[in-house]
N, C-alpha and C. Protein backbone atom coordinates (compact mmCIF):
# COMPACT_ATOMS: atom_id res chain seq x y z
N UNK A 1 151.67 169.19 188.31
CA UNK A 1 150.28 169.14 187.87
C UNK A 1 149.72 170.55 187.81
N UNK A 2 149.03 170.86 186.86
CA UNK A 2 148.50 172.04 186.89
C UNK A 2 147.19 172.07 187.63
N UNK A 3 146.83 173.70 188.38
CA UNK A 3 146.13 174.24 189.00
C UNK A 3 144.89 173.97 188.44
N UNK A 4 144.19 173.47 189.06
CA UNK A 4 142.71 173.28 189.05
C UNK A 4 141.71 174.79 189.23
N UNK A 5 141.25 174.88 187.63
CA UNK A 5 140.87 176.65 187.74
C UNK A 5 139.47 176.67 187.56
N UNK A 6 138.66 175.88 187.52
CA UNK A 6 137.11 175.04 187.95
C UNK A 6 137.12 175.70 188.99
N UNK A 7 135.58 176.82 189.21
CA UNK A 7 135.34 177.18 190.62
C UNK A 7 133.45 176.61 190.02
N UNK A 8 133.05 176.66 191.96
CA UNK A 8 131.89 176.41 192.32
C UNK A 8 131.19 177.60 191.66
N UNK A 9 130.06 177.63 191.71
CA UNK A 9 128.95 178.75 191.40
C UNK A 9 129.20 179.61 192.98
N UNK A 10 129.08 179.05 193.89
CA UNK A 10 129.54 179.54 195.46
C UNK A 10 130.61 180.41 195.59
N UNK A 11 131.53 179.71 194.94
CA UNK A 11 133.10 180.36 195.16
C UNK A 11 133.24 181.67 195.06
N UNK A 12 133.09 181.82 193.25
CA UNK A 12 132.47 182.52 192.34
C UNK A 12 131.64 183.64 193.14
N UNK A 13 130.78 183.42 193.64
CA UNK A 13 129.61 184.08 194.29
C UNK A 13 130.38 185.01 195.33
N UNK A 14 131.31 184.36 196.16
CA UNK A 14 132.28 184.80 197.60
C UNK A 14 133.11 185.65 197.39
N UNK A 15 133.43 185.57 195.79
CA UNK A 15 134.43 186.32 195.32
C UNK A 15 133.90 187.85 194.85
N UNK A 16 132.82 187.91 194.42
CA UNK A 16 132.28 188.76 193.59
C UNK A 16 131.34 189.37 194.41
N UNK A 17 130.74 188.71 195.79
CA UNK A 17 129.47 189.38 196.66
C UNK A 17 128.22 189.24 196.23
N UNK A 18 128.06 187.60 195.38
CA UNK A 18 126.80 187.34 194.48
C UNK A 18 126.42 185.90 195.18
N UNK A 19 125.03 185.75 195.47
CA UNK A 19 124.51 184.04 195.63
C UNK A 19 124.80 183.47 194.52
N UNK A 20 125.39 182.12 194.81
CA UNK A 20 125.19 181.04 193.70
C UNK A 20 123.73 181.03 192.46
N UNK A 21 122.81 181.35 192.86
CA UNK A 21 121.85 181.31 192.08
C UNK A 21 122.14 182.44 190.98
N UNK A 22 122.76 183.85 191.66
CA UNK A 22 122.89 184.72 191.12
C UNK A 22 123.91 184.69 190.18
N UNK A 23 124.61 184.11 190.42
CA UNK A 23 126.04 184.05 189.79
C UNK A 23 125.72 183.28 188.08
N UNK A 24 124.64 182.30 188.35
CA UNK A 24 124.50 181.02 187.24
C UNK A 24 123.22 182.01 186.41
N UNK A 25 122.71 183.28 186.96
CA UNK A 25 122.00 184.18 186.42
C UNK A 25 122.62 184.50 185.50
N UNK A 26 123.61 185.23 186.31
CA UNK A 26 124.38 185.99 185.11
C UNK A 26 125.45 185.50 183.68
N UNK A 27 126.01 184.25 184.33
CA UNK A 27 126.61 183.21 183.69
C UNK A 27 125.63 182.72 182.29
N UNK A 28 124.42 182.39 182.80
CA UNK A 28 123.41 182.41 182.04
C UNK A 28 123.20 183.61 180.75
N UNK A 29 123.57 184.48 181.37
CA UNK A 29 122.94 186.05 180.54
C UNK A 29 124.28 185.84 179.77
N UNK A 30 125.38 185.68 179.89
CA UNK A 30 126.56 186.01 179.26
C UNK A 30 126.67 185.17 178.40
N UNK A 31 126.47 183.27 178.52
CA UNK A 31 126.36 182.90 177.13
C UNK A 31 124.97 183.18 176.25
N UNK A 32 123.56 183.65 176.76
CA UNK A 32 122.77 184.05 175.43
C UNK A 32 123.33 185.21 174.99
N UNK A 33 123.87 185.99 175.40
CA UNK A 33 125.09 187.06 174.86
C UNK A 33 125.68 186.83 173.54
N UNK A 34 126.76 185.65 173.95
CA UNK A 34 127.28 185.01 173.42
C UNK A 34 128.99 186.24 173.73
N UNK A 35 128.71 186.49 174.78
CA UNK A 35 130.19 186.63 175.59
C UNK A 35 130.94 185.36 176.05
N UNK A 36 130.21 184.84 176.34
CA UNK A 36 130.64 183.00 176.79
C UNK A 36 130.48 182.86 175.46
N UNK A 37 131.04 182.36 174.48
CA UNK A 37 131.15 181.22 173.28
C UNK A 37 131.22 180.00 173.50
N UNK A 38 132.07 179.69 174.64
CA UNK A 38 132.56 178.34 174.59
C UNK A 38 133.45 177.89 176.00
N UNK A 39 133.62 176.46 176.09
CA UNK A 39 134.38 176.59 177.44
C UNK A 39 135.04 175.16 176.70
N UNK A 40 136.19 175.32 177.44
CA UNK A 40 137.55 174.54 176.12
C UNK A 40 137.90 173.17 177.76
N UNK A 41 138.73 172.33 176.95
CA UNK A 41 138.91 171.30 177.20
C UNK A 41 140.18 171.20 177.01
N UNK A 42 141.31 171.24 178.30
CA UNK A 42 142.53 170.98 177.75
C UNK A 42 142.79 169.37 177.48
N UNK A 43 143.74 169.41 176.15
CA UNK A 43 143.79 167.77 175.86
C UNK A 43 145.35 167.65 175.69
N UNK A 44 146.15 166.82 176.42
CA UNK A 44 147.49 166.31 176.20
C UNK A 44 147.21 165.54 174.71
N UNK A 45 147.75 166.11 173.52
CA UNK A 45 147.58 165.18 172.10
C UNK A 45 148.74 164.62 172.35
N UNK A 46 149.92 164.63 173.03
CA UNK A 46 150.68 163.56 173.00
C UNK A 46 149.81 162.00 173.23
N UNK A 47 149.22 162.37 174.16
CA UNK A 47 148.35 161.10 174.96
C UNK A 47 147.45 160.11 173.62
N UNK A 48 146.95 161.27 172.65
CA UNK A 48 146.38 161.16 171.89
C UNK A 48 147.05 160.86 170.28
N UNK A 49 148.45 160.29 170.33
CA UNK A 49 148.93 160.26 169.26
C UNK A 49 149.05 161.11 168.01
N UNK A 50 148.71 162.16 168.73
CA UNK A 50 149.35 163.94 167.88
C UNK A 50 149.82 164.57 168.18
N UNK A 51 151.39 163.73 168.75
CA UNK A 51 152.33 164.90 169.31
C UNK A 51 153.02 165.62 168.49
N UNK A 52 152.88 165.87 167.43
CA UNK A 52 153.54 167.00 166.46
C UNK A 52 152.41 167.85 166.28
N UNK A 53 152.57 169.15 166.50
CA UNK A 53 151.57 170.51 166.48
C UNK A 53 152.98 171.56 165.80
N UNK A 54 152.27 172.40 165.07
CA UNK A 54 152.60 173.77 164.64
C UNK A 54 151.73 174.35 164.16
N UNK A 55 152.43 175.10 163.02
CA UNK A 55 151.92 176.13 162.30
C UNK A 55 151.81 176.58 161.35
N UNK A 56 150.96 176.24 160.28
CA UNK A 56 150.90 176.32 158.89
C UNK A 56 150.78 177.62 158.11
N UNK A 57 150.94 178.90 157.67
CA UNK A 57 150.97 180.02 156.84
C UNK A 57 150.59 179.73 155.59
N UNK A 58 149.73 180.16 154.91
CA UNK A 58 148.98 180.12 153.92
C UNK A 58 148.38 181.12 152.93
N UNK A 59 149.16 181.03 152.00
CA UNK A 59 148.33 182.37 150.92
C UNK A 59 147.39 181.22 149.80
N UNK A 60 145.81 181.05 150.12
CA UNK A 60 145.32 180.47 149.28
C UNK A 60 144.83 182.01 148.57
N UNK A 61 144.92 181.05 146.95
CA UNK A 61 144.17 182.21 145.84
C UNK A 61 142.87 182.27 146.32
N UNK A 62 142.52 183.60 145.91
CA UNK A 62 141.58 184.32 146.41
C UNK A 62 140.09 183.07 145.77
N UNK A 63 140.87 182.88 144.64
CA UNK A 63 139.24 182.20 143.82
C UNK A 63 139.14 181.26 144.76
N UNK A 64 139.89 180.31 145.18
CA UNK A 64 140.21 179.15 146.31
C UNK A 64 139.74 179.05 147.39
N UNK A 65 139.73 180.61 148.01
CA UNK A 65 139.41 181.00 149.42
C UNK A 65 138.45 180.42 150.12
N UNK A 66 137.12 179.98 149.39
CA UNK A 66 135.97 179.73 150.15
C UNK A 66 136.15 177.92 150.15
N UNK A 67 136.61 177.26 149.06
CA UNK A 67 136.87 175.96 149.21
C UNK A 67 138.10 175.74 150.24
N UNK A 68 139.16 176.61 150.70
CA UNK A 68 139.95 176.65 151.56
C UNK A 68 139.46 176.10 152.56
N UNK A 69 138.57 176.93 152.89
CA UNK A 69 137.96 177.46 154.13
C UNK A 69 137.30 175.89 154.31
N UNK A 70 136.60 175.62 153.97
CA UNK A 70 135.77 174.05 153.58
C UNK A 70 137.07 172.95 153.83
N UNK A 71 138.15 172.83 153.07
CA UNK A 71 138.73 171.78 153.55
C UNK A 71 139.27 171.75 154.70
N UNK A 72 139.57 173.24 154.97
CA UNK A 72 139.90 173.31 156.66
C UNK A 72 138.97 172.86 157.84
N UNK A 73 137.77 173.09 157.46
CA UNK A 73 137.06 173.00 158.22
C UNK A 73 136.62 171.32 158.36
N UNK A 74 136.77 170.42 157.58
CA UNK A 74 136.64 169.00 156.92
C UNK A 74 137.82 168.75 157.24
N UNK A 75 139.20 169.02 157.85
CA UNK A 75 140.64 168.21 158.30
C UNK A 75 140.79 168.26 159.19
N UNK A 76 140.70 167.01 159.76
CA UNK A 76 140.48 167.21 161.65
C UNK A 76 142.01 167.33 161.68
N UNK A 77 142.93 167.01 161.31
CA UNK A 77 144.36 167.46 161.73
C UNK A 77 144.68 169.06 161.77
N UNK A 78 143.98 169.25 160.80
CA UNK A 78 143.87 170.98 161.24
C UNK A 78 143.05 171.80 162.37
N UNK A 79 143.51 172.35 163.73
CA UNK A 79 142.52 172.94 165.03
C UNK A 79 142.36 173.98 165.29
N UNK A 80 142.75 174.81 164.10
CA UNK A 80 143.04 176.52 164.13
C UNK A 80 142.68 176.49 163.02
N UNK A 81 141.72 177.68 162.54
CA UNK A 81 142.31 178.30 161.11
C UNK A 81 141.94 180.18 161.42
N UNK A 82 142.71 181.04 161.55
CA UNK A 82 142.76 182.41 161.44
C UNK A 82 142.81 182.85 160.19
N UNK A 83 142.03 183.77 159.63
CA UNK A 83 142.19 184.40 158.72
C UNK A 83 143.03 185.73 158.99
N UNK A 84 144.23 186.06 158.58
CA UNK A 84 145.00 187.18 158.87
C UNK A 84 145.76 187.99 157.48
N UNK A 85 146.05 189.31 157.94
CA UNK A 85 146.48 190.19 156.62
C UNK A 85 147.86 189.77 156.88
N UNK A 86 148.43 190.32 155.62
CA UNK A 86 149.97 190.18 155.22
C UNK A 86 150.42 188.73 154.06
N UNK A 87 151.41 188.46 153.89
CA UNK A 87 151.49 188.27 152.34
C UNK A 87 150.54 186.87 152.61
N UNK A 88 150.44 186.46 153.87
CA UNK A 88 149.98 184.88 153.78
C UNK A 88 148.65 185.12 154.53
N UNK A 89 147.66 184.98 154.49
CA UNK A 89 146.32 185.29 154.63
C UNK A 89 145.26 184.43 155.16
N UNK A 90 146.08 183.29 155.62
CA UNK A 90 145.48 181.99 156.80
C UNK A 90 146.86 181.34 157.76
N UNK A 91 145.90 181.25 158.69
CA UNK A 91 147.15 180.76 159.97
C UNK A 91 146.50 179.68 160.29
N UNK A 92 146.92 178.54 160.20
CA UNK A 92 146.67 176.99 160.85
C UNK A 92 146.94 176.73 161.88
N UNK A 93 146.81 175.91 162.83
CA UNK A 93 147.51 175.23 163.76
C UNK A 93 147.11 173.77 163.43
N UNK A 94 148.00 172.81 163.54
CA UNK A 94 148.05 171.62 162.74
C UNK A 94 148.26 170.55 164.42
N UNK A 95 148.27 169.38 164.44
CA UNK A 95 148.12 168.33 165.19
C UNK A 95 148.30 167.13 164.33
N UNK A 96 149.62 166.24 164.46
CA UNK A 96 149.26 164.79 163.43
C UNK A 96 150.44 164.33 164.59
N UNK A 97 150.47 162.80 163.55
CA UNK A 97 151.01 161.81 164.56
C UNK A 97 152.29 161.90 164.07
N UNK A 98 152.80 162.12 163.31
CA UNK A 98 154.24 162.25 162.50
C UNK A 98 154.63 163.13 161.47
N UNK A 99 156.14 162.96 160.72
CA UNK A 99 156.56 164.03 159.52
C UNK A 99 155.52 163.57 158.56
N UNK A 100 155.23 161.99 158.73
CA UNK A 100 154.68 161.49 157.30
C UNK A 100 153.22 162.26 157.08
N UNK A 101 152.62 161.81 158.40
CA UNK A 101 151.14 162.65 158.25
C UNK A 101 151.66 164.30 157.90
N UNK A 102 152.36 165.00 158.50
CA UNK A 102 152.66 166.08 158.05
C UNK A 102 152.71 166.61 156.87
N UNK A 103 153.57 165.63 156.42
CA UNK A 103 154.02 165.61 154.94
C UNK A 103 152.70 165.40 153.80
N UNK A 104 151.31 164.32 154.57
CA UNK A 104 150.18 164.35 153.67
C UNK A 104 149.55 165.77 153.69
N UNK A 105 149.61 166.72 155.14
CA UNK A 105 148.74 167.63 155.05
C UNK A 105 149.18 168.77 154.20
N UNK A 106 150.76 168.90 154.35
CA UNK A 106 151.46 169.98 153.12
C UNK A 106 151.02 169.88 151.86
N UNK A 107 150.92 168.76 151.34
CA UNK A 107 150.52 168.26 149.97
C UNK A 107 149.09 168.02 149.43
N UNK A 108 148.23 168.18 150.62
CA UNK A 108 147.17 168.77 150.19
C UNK A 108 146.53 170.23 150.25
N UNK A 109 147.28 171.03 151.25
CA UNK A 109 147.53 172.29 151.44
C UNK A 109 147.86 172.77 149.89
N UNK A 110 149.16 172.72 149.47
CA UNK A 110 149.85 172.95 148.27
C UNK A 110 148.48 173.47 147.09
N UNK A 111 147.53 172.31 147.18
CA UNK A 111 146.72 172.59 146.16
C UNK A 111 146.03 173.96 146.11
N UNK A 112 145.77 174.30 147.54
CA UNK A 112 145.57 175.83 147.56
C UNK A 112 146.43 177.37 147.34
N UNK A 113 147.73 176.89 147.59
CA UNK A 113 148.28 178.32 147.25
C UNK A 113 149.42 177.52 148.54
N UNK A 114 150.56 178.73 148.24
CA UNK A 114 151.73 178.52 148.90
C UNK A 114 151.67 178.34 150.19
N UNK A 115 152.78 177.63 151.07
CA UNK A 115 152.43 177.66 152.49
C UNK A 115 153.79 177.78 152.97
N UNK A 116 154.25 178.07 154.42
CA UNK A 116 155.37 178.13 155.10
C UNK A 116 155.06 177.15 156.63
N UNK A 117 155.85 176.18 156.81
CA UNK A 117 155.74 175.96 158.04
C UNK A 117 156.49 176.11 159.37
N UNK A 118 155.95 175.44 160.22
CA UNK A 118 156.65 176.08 161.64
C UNK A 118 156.46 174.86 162.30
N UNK A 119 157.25 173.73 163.12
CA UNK A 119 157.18 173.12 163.79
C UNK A 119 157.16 173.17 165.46
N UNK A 120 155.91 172.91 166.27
CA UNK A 120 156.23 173.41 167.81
C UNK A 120 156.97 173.19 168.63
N UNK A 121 158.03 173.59 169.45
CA UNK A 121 158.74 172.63 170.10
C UNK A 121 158.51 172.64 171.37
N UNK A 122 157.73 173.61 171.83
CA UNK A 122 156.75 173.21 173.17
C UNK A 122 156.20 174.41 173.40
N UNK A 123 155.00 174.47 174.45
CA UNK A 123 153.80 175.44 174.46
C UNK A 123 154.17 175.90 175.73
N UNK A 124 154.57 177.52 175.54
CA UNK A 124 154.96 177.81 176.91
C UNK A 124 153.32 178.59 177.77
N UNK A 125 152.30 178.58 176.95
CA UNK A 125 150.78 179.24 177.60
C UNK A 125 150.12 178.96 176.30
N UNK A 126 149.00 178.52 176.33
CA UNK A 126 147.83 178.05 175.34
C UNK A 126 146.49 178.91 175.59
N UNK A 127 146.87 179.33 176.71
CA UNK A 127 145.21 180.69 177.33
C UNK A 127 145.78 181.50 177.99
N UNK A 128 145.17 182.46 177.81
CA UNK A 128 145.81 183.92 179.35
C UNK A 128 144.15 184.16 179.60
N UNK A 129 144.43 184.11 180.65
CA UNK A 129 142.91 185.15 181.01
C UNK A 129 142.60 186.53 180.43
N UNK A 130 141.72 186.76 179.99
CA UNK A 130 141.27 188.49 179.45
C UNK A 130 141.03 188.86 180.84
N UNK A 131 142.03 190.18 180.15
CA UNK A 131 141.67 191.26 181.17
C UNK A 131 140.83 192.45 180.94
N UNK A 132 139.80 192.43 181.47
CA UNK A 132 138.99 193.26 181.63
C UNK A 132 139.17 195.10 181.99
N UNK A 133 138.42 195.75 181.31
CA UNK A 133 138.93 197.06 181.80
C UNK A 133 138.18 197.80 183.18
């Protein structure tokens, strides 16, 4: 079972030489920041009948690009999309229940521009902690 990495506002506080109040101060200050973005939810998709995950590579045409962007954002089988340089210029990470669903998302992919895939065969780290300087 993995380590339970949930601390108290207290803990937190013991660790750092801050009151709990103080701590949810600053916690506070960091997401109107928007240093905090977000706080994630690990999900077993096996559990969830999307145990096939990889990785989709993508050169959509440039004219394409912004409707790309739109159907990605509209395909819940798709949970990543990176925009990155080099010949293929979007990185997916994909989630479905099988080859077949797979096989629907390639083929609507296709309509945008070429793709390469990558099938996962298991996740050896999904987060690292940032390290701070």
């Amino acid at each position: 079972m993995q380590e339970d990495c949930r601390k108290t506002l207290r803990a937190i506080g013991e660790e750092v030489g801050l009151t709990p109040p103080a701590v949810a101060e600053r916690i506070r200050k960091l997401e109107e920041d928007h240093v905090i973005r977000s706080y994630r939810v690990g999900v077993d998709r096996t559990r969830l009948d999307c145990g096939m995950t990889g990785f989709i590579m993508v050169a959509p045409k440039p004219e394409k690009y912004a409707d790309f962007c739109t159907f990605c954002e509209e395909t819940p089988q798709i949970i990543e999309h990176h925009h990155v340089i080099g010949n293929y210029n979007a990185m997916l990470r994909f989630a479905v229940r099988d080859t077949n669903a797979l096989d629907e998302l390639l083929t609507k992919i296709k309509r945008y521009g070429d793709s390469r895939t990558s099938v996962e065969l298991k996740t050896c780290f999904d987060t690292k902690a940032l390290q701070l300087p």
